[in-house]
C-alpha atoms as a PDB file:
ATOM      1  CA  UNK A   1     -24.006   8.380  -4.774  1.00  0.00           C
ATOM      2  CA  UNK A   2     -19.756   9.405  -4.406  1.00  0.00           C
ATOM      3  CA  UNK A   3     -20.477  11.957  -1.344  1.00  0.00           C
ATOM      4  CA  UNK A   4     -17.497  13.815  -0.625  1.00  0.00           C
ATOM      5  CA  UNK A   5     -15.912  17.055   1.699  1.00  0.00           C
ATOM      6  CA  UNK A   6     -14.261  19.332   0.043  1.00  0.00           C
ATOM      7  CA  UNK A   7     -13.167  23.415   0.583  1.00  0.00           C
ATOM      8  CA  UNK A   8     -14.017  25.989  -1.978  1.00  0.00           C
ATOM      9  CA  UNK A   9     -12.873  29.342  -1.055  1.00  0.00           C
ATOM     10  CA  UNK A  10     -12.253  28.601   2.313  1.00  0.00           C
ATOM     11  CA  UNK A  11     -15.560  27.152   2.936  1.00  0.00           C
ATOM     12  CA  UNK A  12     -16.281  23.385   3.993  1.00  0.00           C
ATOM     13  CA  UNK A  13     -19.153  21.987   1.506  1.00  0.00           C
ATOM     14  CA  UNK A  14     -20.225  18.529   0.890  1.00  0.00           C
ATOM     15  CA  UNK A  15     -20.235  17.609  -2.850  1.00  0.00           C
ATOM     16  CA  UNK A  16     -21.129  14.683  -4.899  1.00  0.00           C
ATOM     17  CA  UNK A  17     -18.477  12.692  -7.452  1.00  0.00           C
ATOM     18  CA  UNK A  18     -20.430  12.584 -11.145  1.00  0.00           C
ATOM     19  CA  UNK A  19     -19.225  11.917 -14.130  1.00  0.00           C
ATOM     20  CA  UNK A  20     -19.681  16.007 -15.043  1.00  0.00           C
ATOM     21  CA  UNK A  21     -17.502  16.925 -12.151  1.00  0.00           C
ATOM     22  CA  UNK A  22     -18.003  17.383  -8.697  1.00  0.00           C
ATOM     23  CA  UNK A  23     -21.584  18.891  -7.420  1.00  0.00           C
ATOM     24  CA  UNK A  24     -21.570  21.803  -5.184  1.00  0.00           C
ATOM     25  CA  UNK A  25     -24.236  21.003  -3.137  1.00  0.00           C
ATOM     26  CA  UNK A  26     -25.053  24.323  -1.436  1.00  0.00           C
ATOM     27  CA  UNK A  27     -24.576  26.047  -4.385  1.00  0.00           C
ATOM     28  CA  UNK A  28     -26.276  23.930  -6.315  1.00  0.00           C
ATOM     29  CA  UNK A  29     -29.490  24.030  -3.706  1.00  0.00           C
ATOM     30  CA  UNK A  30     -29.311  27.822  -3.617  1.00  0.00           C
ATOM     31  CA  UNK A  31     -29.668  28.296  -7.643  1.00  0.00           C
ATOM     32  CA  UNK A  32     -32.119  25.487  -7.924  1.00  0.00           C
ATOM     33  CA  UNK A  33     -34.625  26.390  -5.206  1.00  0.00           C
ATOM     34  CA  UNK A  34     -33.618  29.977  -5.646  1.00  0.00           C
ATOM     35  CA  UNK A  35     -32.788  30.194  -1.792  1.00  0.00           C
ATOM     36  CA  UNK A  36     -30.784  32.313   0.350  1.00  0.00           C
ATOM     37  CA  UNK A  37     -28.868  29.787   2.075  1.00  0.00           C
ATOM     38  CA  UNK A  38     -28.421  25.979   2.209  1.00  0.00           C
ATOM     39  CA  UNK A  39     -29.558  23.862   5.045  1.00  0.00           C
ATOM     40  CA  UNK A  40     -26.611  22.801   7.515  1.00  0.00           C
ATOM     41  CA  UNK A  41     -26.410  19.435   6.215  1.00  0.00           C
ATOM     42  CA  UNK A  42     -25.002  20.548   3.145  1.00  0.00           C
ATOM     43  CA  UNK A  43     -22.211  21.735   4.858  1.00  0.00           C
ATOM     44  CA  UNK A  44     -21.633  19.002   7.220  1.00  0.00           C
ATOM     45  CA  UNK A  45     -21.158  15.411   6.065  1.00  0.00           C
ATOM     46  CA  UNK A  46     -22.007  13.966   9.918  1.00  0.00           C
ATOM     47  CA  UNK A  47     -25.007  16.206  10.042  1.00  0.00           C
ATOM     48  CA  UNK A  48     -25.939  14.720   6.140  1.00  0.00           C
ATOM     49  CA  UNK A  49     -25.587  11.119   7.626  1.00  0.00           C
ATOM     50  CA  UNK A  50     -27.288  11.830  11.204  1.00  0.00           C
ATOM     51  CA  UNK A  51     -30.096  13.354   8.866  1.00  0.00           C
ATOM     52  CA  UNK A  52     -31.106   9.660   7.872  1.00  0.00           C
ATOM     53  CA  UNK A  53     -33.180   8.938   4.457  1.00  0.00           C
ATOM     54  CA  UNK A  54     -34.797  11.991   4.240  1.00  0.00           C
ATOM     55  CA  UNK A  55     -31.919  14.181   3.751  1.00  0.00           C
ATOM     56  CA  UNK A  56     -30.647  11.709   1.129  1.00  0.00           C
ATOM     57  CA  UNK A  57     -34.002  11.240  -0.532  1.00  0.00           C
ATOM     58  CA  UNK A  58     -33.116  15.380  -0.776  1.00  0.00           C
ATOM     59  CA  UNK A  59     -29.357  14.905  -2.077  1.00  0.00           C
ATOM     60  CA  UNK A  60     -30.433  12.566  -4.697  1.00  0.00           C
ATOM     61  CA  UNK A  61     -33.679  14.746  -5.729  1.00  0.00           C
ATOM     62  CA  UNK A  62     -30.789  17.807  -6.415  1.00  0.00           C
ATOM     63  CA  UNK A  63     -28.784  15.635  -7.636  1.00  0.00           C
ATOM     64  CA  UNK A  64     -30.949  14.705 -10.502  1.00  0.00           C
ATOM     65  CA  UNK A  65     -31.856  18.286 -10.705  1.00  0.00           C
ATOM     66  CA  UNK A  66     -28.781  19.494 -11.574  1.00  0.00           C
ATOM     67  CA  UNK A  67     -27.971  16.146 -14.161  1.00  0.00           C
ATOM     68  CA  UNK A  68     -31.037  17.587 -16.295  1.00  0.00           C
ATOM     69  CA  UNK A  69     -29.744  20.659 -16.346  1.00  0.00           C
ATOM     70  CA  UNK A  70     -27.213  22.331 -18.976  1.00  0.00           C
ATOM     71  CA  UNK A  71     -26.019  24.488 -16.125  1.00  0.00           C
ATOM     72  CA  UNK A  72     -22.423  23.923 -16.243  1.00  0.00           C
ATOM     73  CA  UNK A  73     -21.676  26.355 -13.238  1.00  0.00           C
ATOM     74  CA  UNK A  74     -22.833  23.723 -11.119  1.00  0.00           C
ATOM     75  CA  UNK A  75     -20.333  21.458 -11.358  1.00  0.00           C
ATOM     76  CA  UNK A  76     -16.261  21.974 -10.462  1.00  0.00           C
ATOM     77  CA  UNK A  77     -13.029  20.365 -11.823  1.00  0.00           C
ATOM     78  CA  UNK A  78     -12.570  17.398  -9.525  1.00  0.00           C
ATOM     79  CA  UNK A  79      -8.461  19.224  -9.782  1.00  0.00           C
ATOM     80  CA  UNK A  80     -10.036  22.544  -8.415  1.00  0.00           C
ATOM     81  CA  UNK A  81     -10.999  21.847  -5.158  1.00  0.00           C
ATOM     82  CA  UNK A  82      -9.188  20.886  -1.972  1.00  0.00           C
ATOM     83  CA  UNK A  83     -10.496  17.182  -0.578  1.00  0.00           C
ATOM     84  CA  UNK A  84     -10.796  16.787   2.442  1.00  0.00           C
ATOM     85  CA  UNK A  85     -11.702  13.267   4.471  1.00  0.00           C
ATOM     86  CA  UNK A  86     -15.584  12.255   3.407  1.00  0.00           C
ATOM     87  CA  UNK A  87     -16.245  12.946   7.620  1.00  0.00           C
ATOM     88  CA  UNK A  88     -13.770  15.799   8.730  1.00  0.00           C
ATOM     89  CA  UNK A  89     -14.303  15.278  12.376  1.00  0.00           C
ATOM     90  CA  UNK A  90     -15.304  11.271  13.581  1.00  0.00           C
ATOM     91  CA  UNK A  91     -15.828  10.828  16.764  1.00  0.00           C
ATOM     92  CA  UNK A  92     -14.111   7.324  16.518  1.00  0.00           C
ATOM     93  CA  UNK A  93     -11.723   5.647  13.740  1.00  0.00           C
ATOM     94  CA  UNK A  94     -11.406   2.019  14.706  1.00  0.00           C
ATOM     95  CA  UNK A  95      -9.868  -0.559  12.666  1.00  0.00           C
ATOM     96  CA  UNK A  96      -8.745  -3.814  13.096  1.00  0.00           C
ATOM     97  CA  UNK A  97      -5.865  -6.369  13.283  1.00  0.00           C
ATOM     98  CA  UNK A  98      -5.045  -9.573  11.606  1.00  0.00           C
ATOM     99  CA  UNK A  99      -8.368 -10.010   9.268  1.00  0.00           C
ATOM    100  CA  UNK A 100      -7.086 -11.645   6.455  1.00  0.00           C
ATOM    101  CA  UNK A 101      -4.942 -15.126   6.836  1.00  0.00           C
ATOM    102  CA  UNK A 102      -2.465 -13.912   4.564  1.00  0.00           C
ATOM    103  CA  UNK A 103      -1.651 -10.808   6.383  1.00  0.00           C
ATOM    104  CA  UNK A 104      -0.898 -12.598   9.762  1.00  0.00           C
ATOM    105  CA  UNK A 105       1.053 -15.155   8.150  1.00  0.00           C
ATOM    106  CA  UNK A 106       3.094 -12.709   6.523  1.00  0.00           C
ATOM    107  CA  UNK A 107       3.296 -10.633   9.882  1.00  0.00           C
ATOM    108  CA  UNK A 108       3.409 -13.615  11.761  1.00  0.00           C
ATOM    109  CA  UNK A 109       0.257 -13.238  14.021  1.00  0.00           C
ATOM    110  CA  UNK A 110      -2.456 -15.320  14.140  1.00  0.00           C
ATOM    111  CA  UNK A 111      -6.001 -14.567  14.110  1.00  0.00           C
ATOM    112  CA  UNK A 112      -8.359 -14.275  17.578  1.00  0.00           C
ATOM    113  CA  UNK A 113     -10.965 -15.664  18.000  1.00  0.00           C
ATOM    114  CA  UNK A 114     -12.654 -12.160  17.665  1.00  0.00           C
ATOM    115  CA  UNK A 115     -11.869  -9.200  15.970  1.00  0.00           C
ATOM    116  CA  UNK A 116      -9.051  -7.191  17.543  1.00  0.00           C
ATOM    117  CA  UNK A 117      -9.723  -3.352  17.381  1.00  0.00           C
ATOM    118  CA  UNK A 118      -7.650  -0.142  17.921  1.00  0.00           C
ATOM    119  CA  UNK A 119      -8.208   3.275  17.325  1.00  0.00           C
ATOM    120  CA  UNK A 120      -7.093   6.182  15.289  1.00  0.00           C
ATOM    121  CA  UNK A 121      -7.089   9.676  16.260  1.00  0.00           C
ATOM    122  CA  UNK A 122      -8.577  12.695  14.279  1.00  0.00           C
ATOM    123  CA  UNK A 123      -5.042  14.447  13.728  1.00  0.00           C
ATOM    124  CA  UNK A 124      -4.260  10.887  11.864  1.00  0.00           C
ATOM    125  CA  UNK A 125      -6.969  11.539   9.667  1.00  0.00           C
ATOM    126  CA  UNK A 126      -6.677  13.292   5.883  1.00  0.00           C
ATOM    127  CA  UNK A 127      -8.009  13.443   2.470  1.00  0.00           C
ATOM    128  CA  UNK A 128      -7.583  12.357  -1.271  1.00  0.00           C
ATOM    129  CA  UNK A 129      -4.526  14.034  -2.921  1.00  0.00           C
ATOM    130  CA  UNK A 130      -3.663  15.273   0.718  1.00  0.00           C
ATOM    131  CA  UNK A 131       0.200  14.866   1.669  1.00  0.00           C
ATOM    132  CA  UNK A 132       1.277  11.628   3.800  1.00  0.00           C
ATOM    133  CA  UNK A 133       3.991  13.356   6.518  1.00  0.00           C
ATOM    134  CA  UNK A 134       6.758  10.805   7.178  1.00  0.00           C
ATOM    135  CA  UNK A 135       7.463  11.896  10.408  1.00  0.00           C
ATOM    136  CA  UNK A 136      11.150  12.418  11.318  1.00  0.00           C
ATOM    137  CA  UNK A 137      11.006   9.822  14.113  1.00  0.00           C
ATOM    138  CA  UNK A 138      10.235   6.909  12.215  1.00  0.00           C
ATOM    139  CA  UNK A 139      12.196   5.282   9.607  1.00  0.00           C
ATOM    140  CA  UNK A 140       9.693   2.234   9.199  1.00  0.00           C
ATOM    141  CA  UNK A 141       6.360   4.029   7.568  1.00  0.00           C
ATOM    142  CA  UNK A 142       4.061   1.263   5.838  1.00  0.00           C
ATOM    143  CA  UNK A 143       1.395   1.011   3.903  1.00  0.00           C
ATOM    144  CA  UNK A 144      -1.519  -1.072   4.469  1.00  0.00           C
ATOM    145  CA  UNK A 145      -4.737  -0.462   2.306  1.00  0.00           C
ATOM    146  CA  UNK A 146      -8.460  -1.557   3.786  1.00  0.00           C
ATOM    147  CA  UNK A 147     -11.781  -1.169   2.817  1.00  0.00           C
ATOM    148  CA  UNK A 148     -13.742   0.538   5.634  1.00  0.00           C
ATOM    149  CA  UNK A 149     -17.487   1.717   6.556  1.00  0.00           C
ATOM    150  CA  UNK A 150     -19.194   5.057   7.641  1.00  0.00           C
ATOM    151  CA  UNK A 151     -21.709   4.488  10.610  1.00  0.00           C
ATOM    152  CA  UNK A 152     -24.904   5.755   9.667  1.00  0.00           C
ATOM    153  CA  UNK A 153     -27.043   5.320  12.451  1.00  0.00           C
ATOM    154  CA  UNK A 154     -26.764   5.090  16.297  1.00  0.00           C
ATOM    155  CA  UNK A 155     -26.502   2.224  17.901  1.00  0.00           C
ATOM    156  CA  UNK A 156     -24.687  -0.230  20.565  1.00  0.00           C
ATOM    157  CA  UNK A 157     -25.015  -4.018  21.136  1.00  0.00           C
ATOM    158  CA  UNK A 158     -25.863  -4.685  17.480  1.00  0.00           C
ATOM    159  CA  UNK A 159     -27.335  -7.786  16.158  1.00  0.00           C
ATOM    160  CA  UNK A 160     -25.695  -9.110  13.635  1.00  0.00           C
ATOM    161  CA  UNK A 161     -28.617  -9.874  11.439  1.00  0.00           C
ATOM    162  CA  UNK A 162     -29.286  -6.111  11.671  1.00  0.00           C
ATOM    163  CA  UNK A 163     -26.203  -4.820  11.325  1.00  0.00           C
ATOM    164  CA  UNK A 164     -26.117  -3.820   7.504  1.00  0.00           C
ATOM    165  CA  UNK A 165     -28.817  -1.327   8.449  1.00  0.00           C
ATOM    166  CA  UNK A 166     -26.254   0.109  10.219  1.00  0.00           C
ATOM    167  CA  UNK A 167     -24.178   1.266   7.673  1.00  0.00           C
ATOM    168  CA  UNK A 168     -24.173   4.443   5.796  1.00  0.00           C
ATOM    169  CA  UNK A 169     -21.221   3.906   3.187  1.00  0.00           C
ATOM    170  CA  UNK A 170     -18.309   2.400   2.373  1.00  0.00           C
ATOM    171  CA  UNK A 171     -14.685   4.283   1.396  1.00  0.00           C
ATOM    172  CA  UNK A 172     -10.784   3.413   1.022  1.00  0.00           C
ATOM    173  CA  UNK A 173      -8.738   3.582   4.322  1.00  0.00           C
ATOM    174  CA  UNK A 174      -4.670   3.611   4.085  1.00  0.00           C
ATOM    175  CA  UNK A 175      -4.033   2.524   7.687  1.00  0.00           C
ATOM    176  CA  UNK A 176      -0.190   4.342   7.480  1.00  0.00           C
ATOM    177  CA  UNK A 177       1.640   2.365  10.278  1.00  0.00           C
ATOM    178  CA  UNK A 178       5.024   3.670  11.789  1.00  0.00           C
ATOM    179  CA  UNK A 179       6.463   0.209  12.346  1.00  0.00           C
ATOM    180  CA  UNK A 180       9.810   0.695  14.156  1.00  0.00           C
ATOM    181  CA  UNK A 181       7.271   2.418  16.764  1.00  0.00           C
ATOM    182  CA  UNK A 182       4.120   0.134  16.706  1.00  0.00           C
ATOM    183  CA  UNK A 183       6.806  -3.002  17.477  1.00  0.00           C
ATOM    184  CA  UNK A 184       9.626  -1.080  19.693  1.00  0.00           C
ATOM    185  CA  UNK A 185      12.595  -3.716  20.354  1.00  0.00           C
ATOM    186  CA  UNK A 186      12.101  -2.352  23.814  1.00  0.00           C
ATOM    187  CA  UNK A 187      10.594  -4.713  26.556  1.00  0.00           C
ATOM    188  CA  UNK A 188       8.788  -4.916  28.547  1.00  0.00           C
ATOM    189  CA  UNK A 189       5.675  -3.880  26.509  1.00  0.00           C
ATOM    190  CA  UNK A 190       6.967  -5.208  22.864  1.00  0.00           C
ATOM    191  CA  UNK A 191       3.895  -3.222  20.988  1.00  0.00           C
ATOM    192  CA  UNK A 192       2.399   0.151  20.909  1.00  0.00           C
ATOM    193  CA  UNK A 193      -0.900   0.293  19.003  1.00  0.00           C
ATOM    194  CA  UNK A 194      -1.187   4.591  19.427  1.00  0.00           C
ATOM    195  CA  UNK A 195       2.289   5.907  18.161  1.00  0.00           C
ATOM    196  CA  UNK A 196       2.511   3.092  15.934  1.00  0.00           C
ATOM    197  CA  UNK A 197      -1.004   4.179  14.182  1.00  0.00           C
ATOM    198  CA  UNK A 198      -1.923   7.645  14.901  1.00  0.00           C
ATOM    199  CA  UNK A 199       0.779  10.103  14.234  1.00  0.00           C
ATOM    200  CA  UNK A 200      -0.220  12.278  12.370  1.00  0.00           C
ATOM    201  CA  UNK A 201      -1.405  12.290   8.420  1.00  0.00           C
ATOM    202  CA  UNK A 202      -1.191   8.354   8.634  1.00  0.00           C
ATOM    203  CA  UNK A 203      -4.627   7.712   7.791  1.00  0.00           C
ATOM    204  CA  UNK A 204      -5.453   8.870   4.329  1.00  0.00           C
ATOM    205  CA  UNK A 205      -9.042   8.087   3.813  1.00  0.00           C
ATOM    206  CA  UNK A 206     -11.760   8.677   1.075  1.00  0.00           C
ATOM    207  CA  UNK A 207     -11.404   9.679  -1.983  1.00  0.00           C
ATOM    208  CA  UNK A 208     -15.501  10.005  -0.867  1.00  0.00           C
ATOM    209  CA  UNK A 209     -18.166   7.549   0.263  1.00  0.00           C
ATOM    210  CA  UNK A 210     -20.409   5.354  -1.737  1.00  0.00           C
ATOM    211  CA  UNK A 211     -23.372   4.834  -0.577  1.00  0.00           C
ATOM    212  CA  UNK A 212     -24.563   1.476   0.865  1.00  0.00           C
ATOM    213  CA  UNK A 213     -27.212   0.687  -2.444  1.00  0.00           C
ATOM    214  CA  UNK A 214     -24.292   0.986  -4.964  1.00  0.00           C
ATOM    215  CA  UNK A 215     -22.465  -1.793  -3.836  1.00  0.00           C
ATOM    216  CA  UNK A 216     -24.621  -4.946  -3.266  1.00  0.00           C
ATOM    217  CA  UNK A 217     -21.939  -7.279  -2.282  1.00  0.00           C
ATOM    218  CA  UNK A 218     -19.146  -5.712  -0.182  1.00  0.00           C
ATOM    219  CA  UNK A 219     -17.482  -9.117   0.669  1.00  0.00           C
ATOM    220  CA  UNK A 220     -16.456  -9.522  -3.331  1.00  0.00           C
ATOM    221  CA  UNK A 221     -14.469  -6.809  -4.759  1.00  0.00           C
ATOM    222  CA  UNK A 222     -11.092  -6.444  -5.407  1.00  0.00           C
ATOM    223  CA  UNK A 223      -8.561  -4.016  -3.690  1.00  0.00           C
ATOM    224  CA  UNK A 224      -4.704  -3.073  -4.565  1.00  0.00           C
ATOM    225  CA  UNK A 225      -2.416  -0.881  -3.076  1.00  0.00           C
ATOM    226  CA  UNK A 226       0.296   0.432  -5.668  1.00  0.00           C
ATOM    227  CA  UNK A 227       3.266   2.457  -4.376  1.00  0.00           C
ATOM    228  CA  UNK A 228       4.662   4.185  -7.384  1.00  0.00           C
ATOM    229  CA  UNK A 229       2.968   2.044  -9.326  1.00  0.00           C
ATOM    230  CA  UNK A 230       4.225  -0.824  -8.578  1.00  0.00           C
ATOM    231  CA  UNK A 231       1.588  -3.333  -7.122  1.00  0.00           C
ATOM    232  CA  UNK A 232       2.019  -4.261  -3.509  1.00  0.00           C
ATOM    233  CA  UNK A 233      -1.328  -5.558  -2.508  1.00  0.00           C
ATOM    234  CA  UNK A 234      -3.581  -7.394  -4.665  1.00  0.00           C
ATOM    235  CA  UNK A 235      -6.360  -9.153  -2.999  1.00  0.00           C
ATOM    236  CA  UNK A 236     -10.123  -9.650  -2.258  1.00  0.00           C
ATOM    237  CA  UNK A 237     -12.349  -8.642   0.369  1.00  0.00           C
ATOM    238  CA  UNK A 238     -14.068 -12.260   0.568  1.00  0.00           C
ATOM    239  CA  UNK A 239     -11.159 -13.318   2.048  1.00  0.00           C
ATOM    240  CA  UNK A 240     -12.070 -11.152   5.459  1.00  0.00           C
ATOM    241  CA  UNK A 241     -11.984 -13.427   8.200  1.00  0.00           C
ATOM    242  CA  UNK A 242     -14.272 -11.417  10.379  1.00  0.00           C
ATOM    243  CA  UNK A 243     -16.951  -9.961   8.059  1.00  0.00           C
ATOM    244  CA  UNK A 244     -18.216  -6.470   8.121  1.00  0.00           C
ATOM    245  CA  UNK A 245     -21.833  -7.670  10.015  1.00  0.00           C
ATOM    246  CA  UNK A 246     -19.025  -9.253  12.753  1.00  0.00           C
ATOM    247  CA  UNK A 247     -17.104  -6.871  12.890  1.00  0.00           C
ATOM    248  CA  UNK A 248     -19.761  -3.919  13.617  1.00  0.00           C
ATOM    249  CA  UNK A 249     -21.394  -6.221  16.338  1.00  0.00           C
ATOM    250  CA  UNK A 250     -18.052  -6.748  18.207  1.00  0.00           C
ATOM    251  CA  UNK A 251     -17.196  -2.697  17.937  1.00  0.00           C
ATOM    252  CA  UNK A 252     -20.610  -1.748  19.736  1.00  0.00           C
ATOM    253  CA  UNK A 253     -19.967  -3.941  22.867  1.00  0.00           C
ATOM    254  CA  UNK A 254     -20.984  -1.384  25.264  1.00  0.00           C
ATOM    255  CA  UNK A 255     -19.579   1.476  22.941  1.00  0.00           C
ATOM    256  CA  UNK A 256     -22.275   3.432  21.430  1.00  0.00           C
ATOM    257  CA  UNK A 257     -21.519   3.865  17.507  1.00  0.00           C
ATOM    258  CA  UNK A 258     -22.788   7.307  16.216  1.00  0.00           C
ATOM    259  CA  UNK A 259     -23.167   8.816  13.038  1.00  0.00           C
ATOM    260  CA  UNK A 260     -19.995   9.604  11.193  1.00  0.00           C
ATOM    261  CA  UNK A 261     -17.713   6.580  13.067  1.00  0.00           C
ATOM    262  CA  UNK A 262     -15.287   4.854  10.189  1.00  0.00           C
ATOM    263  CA  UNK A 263     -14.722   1.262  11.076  1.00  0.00           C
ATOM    264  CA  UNK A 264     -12.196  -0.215   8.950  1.00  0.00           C
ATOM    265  CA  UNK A 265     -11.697  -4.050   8.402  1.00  0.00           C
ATOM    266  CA  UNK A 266      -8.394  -4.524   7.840  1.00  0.00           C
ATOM    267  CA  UNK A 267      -5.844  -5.290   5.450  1.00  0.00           C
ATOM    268  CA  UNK A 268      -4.292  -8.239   2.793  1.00  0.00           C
ATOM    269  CA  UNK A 269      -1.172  -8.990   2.826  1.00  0.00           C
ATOM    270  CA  UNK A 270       1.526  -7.051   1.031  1.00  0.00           C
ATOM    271  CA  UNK A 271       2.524  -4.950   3.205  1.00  0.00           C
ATOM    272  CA  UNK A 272       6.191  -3.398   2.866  1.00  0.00           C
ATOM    273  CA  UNK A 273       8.112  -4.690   6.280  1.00  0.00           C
ATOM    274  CA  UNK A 274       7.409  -7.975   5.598  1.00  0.00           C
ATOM    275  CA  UNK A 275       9.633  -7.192   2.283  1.00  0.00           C
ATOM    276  CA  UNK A 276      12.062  -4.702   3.819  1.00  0.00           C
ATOM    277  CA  UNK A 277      10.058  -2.038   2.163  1.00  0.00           C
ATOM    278  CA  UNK A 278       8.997   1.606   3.603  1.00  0.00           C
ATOM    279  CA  UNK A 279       7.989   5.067   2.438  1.00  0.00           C
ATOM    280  CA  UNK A 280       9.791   7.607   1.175  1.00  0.00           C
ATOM    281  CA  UNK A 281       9.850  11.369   0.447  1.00  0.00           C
ATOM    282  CA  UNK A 282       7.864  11.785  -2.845  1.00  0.00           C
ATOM    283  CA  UNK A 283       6.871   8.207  -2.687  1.00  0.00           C
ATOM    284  CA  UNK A 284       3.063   8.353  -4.532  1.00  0.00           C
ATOM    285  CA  UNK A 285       0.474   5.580  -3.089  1.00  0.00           C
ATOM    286  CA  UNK A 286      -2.655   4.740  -4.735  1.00  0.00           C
ATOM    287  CA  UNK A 287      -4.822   2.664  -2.870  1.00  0.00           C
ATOM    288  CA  UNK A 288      -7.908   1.189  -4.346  1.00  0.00           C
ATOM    289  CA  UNK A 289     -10.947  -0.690  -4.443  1.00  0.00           C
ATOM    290  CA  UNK A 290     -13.677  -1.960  -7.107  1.00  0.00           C
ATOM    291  CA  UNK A 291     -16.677   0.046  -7.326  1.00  0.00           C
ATOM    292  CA  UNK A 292     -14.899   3.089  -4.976  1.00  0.00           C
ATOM    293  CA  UNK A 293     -12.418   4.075  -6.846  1.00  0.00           C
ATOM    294  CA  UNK A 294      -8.528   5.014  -5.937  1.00  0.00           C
ATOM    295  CA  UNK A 295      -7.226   7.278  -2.629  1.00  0.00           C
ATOM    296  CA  UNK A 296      -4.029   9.058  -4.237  1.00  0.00           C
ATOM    297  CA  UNK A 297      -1.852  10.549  -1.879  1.00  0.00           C
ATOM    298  CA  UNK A 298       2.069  11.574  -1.975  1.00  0.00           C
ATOM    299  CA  UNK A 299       4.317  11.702   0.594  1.00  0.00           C
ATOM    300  CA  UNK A 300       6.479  13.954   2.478  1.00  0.00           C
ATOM    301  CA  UNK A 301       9.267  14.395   4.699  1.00  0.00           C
ATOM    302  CA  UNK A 302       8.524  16.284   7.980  1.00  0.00           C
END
């Protein structure tokens, strides 16, 4: 399943991405099972994952409900509704640096000898066809497109042998990175990792998440990053040096991951200082990735 957030009259709701258009889930559980109300969950994509199987084995079951029927009131114009990020409110974003070879030579860094995370901030975070804000005190805004995961389960010190169980779903993340502030000229520090990554809009992420059985292998799919349609990235995720099992391992060393945590696993090369290239005002970036699908997102001066 394409699980998404969206608003509808003012009103959170989780949906799911079909070929018809996109399902209002409440809605859709309210006219089926002739109900009052929707459960919660319906409403709340981090209650939906925290729910565990049975609350999906429930989303599909609807799901299929509504497929077989000629209701067409069910569905809604994909262009109707406002997206929002697949998990409105994580409790952690953390990505990480230098995962492909390409990318550090290009950036000239070299790979550790374990993964290197930072985080993101929930004021960096926005949706598909939401509005990248080039912020007025940066000149250097970059692009940098990555697949990343949705935590579905608690857990800390994971095995990596278990950690697949681990995951819930996988989405696009567009780590936007401010890079005249992420590598100041200034010494004596030389790098900041916060301003540089979490002002705010910079991390466009969706456009919803697939769910772990749709995509069997995801160390072998493609992913491009076009800036006005013009290709910048072009690359493959078997080329991740530290591979998603790794990489969730190494981010629960003595931090608990919950429910709803993104973990993204960083990006190809491509990226625009490298070239001399940065974002501008009505600049349009698609990012995407086989079997997901594209994150669109424009952007805008402050």
């Amino acid at each position: 399943m394409k699980l998404l957030s969206f608003t509808w009259n003012n009103l959170v709701k989780v949906g799911v991405y079909t070929s018809k258009g996109i399902l209002d889930l409440p809605s859709a559980y309210m006219d089926i099972y002739d109900a009052v109300e929707a459960p919660n969950f319906l409403y709340d994509m981090k209650a939906l994952i925290s729910g565990g199987d049975p609350v999906l084995a429930m989303v599909k079951d609807l799901l299929d409900k509504a497929l077989r029927s000629s209701d067409p009131a069910f569905f809604k114009d994909p262009n109707s509704i406002t997206w929002l990020p697949p998990v409105t409110k994580p409790e952690k974003v953390l990505c990480v640096a230098v995962n492909y070879r390409a990318h550090g030579e290009e950036s000239s860094a070299k790979p550790l000898d374990r993964p290197y995370f930072f985080p993101k901030f929930p004021n960096a975070i926005i949706g598909h066809n939401q509005s990248i804000l080039k912020p007025r005190v940066s000149k250097q805004v970059d692009w940098e497109v990555e697949l990343a995961i949705i935590i579905g389960r608690r857990g800390k010190y994971i095995d990596v042998n278990r950690a697949f169980d681990y995951i819930f779903g996988y989405l696009i993340l567009n780590d936007v990175s401010m890079r005249d502030w992420q590598f100041p000229s200034k010494e004596p520090y030389g790098m900041d990792w916060i301003y540089g990554k979490s002002m705010d809009s910079s991390t466009p992420v969706g456009p919803y998440i697939v769910t772990r059985d749709e995509i069997q292998d995801p160390h072998n799919l493609r992913l491009m990053l076009r800036v006005n349609g013009n290709v910048e990235q072009d690359d493959n995720t078997g080329n991740l040096i530290f591979k998603i099992p790794e990489l969730i391992h190494w981010a629960s060393q003595g931090v608990t991951l919950k429910p709803g945590d993104y973990i993204s696993t960083g990006t190809p090369s491509g990226v625009g200082f490298p070239k001399g290239k940065f974002l501008k005002n009505g600049d349009v970036v698609e990012a995407e990735i086989e079997k997901i699908g594209i994150l669109r997102n424009t952007v805008i001066e402050e």
